[in-house]
N, C-alpha and C. Protein backbone atom coordinates (compact mmCIF):
# COMPACT_ATOMS: atom_id res chain seq x y z
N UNK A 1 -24.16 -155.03 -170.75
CA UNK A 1 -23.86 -153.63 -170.57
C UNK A 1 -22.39 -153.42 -170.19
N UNK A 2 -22.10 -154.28 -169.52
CA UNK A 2 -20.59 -154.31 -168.85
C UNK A 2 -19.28 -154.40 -170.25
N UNK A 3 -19.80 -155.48 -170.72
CA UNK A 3 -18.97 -155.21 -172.25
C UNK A 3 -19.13 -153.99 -173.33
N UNK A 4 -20.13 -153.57 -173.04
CA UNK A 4 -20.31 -152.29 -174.14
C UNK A 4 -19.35 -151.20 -173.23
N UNK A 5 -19.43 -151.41 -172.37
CA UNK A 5 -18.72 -150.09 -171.58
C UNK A 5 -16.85 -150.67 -171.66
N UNK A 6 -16.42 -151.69 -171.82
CA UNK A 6 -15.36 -152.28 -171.87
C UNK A 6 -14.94 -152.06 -173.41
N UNK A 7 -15.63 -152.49 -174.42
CA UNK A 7 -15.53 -152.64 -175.65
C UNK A 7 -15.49 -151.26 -176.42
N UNK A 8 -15.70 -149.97 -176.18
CA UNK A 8 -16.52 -149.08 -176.85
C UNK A 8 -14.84 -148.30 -176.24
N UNK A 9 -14.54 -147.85 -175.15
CA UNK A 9 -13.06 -147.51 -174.98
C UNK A 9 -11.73 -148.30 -175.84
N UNK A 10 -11.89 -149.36 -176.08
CA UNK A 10 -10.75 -150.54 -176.52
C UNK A 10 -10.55 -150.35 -177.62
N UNK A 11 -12.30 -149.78 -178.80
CA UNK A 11 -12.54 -149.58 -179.91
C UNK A 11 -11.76 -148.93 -180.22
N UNK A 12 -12.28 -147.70 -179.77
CA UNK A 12 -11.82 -146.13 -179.60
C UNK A 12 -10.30 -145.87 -179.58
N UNK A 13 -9.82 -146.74 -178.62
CA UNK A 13 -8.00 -146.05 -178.88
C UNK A 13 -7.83 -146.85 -180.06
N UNK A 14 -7.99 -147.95 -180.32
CA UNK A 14 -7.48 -148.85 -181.64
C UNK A 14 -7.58 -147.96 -182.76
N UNK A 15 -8.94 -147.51 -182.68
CA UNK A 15 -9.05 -146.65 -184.25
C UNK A 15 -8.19 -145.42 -184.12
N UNK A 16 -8.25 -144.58 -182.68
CA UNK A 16 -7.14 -143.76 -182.50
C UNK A 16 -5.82 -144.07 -182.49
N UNK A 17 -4.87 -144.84 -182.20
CA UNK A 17 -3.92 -145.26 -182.48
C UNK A 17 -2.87 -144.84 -183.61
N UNK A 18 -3.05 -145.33 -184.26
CA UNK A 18 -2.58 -145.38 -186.12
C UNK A 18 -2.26 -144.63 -186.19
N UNK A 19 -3.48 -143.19 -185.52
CA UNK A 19 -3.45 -142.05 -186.15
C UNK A 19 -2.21 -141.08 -185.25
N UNK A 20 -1.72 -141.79 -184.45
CA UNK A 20 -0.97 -140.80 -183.41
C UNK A 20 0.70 -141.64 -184.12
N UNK A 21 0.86 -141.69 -184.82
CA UNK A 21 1.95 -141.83 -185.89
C UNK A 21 2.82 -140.63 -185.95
N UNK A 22 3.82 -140.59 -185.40
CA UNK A 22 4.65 -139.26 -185.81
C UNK A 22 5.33 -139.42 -186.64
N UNK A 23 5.19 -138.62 -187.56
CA UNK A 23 6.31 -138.52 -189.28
C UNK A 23 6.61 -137.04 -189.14
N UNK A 24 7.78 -136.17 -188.92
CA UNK A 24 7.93 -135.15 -189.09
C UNK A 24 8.54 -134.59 -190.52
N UNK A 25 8.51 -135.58 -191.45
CA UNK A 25 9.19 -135.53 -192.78
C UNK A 25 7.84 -135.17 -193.68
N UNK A 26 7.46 -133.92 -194.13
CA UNK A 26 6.53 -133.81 -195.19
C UNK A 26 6.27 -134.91 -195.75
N UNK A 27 4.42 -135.20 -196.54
CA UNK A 27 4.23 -136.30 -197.40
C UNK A 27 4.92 -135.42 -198.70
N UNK A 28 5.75 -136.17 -199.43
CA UNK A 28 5.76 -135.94 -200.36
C UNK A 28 4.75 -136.52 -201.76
N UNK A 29 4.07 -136.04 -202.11
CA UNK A 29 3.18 -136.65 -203.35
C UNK A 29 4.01 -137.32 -205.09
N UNK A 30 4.81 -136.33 -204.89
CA UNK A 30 5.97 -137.04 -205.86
C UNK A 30 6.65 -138.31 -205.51
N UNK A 31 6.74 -139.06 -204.66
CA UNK A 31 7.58 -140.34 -204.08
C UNK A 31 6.05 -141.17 -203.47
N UNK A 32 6.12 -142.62 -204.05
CA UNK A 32 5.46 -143.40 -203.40
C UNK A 32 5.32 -143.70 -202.16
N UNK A 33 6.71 -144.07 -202.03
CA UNK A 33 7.07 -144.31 -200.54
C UNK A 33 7.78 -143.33 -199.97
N UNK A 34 7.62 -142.71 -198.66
CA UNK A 34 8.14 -141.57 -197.74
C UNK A 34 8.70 -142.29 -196.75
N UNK A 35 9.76 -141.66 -196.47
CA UNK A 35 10.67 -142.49 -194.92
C UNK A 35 10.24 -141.65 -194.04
N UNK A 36 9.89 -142.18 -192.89
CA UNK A 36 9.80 -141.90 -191.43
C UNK A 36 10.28 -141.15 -191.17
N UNK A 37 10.57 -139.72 -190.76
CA UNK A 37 11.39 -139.15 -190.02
C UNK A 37 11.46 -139.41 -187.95
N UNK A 38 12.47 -139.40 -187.64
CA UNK A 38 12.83 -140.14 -186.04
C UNK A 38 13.52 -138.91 -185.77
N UNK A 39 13.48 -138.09 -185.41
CA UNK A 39 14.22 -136.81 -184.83
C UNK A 39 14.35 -136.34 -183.70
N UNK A 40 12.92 -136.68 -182.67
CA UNK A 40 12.71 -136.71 -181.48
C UNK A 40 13.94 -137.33 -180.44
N UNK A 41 14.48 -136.97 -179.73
CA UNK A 41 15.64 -137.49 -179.08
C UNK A 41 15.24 -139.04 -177.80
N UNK A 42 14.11 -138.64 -177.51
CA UNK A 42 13.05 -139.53 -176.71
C UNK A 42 12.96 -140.91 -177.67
N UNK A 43 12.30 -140.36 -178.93
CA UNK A 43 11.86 -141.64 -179.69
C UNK A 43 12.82 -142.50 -180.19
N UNK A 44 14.03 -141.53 -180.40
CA UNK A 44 15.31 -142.14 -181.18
C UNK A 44 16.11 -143.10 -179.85
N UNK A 45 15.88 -142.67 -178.49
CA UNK A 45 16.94 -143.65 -177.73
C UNK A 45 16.15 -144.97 -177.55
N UNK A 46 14.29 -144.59 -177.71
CA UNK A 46 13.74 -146.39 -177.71
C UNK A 46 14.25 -146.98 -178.85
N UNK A 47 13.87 -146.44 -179.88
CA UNK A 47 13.84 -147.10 -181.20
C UNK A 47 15.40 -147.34 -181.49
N UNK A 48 16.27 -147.00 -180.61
CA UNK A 48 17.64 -147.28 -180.72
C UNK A 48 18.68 -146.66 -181.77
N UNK A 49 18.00 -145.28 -182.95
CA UNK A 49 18.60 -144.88 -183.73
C UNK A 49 17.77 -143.44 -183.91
N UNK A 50 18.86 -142.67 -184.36
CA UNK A 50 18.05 -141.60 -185.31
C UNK A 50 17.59 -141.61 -186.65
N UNK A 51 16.84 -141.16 -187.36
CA UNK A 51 16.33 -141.34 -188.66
C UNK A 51 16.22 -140.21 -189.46
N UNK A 52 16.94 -139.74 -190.41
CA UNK A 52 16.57 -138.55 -191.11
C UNK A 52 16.32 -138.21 -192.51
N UNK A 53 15.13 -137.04 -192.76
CA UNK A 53 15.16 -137.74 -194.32
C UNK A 53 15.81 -136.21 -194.97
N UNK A 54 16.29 -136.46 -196.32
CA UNK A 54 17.29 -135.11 -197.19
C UNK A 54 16.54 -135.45 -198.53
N UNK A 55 15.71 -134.05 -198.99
CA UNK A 55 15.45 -133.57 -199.93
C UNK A 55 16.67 -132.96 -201.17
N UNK A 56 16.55 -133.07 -202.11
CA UNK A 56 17.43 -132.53 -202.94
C UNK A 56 16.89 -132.73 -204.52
N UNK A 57 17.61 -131.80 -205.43
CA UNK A 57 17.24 -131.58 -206.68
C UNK A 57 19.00 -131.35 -207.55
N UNK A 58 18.70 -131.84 -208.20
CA UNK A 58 20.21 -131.85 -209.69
C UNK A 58 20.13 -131.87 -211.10
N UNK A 59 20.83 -131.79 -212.20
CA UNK A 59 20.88 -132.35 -213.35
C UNK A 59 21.12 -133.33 -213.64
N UNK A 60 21.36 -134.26 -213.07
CA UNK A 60 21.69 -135.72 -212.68
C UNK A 60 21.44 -136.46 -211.63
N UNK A 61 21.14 -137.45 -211.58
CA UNK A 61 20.92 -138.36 -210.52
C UNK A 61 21.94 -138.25 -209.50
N UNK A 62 23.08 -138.64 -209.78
CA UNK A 62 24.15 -138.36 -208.80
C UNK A 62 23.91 -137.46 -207.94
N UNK A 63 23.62 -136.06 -208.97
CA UNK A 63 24.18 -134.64 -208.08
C UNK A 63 22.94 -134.60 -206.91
N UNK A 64 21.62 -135.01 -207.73
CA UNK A 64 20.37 -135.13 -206.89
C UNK A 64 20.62 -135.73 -205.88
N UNK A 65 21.08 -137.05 -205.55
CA UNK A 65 21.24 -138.04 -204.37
C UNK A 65 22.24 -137.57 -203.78
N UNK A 66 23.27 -136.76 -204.07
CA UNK A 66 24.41 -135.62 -203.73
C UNK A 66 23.48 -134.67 -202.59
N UNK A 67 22.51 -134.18 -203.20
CA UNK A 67 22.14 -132.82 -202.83
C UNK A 67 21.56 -133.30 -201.63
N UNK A 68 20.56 -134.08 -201.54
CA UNK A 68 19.55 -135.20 -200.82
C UNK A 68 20.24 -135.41 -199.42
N UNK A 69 21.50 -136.35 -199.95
CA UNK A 69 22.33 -136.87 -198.40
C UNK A 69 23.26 -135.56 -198.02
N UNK A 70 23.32 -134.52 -198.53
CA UNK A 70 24.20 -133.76 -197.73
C UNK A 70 23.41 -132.50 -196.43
N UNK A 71 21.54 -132.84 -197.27
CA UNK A 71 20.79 -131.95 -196.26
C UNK A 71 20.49 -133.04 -195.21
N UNK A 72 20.29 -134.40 -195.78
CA UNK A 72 20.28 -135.33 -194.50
C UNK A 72 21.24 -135.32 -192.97
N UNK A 73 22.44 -135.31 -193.85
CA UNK A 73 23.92 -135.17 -192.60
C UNK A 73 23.22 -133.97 -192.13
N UNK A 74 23.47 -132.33 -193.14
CA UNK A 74 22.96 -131.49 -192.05
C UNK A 74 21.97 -131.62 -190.86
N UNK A 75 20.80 -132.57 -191.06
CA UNK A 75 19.87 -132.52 -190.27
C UNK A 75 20.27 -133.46 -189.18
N UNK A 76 21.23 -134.38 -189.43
CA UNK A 76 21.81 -135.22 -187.96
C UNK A 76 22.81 -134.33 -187.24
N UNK A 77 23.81 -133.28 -187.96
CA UNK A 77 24.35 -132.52 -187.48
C UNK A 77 23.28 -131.54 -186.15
N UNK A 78 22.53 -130.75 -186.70
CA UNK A 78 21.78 -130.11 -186.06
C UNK A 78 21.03 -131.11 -185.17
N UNK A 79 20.47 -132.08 -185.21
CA UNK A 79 20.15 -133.11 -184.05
C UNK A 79 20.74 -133.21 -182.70
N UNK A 80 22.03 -133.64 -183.49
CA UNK A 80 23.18 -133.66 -182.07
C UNK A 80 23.74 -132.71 -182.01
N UNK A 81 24.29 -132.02 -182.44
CA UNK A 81 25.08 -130.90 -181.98
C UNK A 81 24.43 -129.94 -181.11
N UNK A 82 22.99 -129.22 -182.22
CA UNK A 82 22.33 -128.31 -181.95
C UNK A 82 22.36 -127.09 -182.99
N UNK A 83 22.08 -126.12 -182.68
CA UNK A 83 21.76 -124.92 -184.55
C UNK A 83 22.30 -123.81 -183.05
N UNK A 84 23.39 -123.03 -183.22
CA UNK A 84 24.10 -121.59 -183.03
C UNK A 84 23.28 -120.40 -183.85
N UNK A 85 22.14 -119.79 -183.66
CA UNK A 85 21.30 -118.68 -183.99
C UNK A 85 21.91 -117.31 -183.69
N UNK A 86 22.30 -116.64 -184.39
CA UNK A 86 22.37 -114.90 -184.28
C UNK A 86 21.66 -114.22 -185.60
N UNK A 87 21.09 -113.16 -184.50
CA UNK A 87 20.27 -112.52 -185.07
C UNK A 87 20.90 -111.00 -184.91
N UNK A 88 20.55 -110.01 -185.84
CA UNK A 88 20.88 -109.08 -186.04
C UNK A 88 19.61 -108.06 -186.58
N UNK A 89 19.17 -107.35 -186.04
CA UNK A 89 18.11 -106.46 -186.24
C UNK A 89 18.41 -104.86 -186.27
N UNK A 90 17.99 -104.23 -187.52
CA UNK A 90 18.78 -103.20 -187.69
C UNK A 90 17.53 -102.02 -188.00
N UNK A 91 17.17 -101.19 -186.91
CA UNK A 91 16.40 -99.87 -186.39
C UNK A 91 16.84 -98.43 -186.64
N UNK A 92 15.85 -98.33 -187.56
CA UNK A 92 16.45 -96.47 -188.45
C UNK A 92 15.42 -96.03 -188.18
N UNK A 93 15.54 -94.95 -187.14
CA UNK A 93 14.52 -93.72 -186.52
C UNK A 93 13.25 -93.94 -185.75
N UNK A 94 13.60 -95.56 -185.33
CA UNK A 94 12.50 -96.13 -184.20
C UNK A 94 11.99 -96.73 -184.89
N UNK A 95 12.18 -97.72 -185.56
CA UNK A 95 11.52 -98.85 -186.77
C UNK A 95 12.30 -99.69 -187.31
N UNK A 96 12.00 -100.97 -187.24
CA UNK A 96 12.70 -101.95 -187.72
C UNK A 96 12.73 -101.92 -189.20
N UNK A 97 13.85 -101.91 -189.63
CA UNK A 97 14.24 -101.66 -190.84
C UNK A 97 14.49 -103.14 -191.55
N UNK A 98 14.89 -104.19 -190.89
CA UNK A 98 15.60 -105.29 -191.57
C UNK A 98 16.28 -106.47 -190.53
N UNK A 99 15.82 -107.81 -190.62
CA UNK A 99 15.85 -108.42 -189.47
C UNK A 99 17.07 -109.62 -190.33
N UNK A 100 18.12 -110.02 -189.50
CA UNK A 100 18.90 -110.92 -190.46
C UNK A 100 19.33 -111.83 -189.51
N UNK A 101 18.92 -113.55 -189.70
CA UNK A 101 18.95 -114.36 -189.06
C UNK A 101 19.73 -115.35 -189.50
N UNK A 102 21.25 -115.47 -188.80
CA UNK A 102 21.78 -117.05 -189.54
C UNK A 102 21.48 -118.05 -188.37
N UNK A 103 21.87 -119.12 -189.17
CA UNK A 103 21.45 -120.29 -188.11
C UNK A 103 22.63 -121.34 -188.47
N UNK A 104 23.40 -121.44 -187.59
CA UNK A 104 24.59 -122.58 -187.69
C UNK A 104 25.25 -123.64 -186.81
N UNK A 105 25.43 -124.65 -187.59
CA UNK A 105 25.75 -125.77 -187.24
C UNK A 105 26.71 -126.35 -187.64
N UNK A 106 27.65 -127.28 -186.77
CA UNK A 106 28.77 -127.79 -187.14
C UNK A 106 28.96 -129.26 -187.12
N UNK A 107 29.75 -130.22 -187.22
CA UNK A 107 29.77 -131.08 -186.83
C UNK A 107 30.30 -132.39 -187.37
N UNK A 108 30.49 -133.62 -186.84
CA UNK A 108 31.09 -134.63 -187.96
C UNK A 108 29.64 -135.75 -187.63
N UNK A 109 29.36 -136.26 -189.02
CA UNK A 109 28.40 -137.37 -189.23
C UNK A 109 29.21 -138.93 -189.00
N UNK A 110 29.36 -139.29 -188.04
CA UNK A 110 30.07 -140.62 -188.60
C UNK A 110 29.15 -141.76 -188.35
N UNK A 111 29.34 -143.03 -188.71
CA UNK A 111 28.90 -143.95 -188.52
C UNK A 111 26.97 -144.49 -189.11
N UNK A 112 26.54 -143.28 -189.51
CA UNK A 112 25.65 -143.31 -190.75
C UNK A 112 25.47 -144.24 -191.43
N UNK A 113 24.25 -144.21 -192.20
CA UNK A 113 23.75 -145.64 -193.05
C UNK A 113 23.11 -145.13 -193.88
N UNK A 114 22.95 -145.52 -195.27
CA UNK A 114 21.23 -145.28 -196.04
C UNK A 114 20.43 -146.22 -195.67
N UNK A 115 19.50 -145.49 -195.33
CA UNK A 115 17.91 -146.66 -195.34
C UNK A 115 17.32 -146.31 -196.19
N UNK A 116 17.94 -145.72 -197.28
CA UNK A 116 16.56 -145.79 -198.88
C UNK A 116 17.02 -144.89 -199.41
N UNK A 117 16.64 -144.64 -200.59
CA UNK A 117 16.73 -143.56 -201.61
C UNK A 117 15.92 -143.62 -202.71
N UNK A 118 15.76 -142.69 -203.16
CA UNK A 118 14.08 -142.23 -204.42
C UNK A 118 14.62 -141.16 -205.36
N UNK A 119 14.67 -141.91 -206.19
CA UNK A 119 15.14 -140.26 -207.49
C UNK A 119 13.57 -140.01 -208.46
N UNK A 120 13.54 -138.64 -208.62
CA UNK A 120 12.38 -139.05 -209.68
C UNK A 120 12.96 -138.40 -211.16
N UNK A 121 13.35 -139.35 -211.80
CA UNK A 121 14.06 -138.19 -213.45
C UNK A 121 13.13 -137.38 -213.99
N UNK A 122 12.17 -137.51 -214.04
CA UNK A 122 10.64 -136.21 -214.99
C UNK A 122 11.58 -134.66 -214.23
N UNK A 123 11.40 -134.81 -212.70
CA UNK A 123 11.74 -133.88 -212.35
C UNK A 123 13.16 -133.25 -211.75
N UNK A 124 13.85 -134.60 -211.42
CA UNK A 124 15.31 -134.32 -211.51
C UNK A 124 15.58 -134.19 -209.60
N UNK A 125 14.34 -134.53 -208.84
CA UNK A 125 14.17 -134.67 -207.13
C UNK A 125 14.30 -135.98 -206.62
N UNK A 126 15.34 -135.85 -205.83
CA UNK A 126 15.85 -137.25 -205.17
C UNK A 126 15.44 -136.89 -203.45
N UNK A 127 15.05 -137.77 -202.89
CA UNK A 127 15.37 -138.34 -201.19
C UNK A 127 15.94 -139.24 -200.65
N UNK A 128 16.63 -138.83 -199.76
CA UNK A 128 17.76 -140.39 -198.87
C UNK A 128 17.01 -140.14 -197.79
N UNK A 129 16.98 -141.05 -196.93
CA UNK A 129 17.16 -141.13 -195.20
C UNK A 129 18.09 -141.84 -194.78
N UNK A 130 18.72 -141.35 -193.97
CA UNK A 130 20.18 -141.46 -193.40
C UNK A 130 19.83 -141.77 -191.93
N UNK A 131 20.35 -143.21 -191.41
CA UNK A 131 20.13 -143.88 -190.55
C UNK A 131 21.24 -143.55 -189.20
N UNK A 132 21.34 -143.09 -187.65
CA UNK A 132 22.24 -143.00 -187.21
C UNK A 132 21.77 -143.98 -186.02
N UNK A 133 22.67 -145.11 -185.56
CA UNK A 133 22.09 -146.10 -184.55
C UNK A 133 22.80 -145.56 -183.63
N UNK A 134 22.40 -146.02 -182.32
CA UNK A 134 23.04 -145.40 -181.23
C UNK A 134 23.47 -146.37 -180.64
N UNK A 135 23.38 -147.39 -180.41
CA UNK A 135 23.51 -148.69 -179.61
C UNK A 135 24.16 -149.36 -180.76
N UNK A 136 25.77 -149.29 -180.87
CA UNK A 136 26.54 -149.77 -181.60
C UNK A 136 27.55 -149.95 -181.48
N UNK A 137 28.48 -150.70 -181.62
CA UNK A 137 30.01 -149.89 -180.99
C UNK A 137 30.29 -149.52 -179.71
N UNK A 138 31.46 -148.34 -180.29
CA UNK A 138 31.51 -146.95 -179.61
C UNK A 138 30.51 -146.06 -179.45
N UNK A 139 29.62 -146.21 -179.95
CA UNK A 139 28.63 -144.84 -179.89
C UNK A 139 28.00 -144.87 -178.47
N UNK A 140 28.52 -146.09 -177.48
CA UNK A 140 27.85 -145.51 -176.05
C UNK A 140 27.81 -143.86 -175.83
N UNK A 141 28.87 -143.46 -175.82
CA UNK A 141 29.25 -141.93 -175.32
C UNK A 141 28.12 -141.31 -176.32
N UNK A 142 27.57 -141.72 -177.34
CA UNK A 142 26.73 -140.57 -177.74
C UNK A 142 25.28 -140.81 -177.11
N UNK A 143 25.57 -141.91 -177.19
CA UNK A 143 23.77 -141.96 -175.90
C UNK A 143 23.97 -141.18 -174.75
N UNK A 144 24.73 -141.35 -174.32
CA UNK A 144 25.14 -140.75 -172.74
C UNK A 144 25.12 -139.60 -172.78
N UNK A 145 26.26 -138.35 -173.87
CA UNK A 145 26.20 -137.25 -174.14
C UNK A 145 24.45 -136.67 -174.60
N UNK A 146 24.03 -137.59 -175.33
CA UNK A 146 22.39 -136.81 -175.31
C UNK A 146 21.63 -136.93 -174.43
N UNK A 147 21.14 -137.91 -173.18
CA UNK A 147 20.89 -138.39 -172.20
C UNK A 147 21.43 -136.91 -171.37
N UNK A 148 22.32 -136.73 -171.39
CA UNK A 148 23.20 -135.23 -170.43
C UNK A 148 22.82 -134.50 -170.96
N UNK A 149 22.42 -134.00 -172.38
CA UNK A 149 22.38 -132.95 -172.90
C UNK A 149 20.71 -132.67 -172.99
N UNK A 150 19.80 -133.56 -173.02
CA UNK A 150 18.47 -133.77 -172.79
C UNK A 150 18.15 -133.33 -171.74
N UNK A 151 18.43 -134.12 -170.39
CA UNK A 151 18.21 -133.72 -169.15
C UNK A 151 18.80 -132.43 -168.48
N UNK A 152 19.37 -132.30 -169.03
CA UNK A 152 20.57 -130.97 -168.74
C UNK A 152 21.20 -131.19 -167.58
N UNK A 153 21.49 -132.27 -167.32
CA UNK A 153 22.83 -132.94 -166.25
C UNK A 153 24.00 -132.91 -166.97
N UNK A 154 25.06 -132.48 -166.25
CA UNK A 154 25.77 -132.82 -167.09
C UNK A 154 26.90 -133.82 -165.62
N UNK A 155 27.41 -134.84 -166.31
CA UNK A 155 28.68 -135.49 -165.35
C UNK A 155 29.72 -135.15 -165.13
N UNK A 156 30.35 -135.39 -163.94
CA UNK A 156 31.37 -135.15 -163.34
C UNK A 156 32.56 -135.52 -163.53
């Protein structure tokens, strides 16, 4: 009895496990293989890097894998930096008439990697994931700066 009560919990997370997998990158059904997305700022300082994946479409392969890594950078941009939101909402005679939302981000990508890329020609849709390590180099200061910017400490 003592093992069924031992064994039957042990089961249980094992089969649960697997399933607590975070991918924040859509399955795509067009691509065999899907890259991981790592975006979480928590998961990225264990795992020692950020991970991001860039969708894109072209008349060419190039422009596709073009299109792909330049929404990737955007998405490490907005990672670290952060997204600058203004909104503008515009009210004619006590009613919202029209709501207009940009969302912006700035920033420099350096020190980046590909960890893969997928073109599909039928349809002319490519994906990269664009690798950013943190524990490299110079990049101490960017652990540290997100570490401050996470906790909302900032140093002296």
């Amino acid at each position: 009895m003592k093992i069924i009560r031992f064994l039957l919990p042990a089961l249980l997370l094992i089969m649960l496990l697997p399933g607590c997998k975070k991918n924040t990158a859509p399955a795509d059904p067009e691509f065999k293989n899907t890259f991981t997305e790592i975006s979480d700022k928590n998961d990225a300082f264990y795992k020692g890097y950020f991970q991001v994946v860039g969708r894109g479409s072209g008349e060419s392969k190039s422009m596709a894998l073009l299109a792909a890594r330049s929404v990737a950078q955007a998405r490490l941009v907005e990672i670290i930096e952060g997204v600058e939101v203004e909104r503008n909402t515009l009210i004619k005679e006590g009613k919202v008439q029209g709501d207009i939302i940009e969302a912006k981000a700035s920033g420099y990508v350096k020190f980046s990697s590909v960890c893969g890329e997928q073109y599909n020609p039928e349809t002319g849709n490519a994906e990269v994931c664009l690798r950013l390590p943190l524990r490299s180099g110079g990049l101490g200061d960017l652990v540290e700066s997100l570490i401050d910017k996470y906790d909302g400490v900032k140093k002296q």
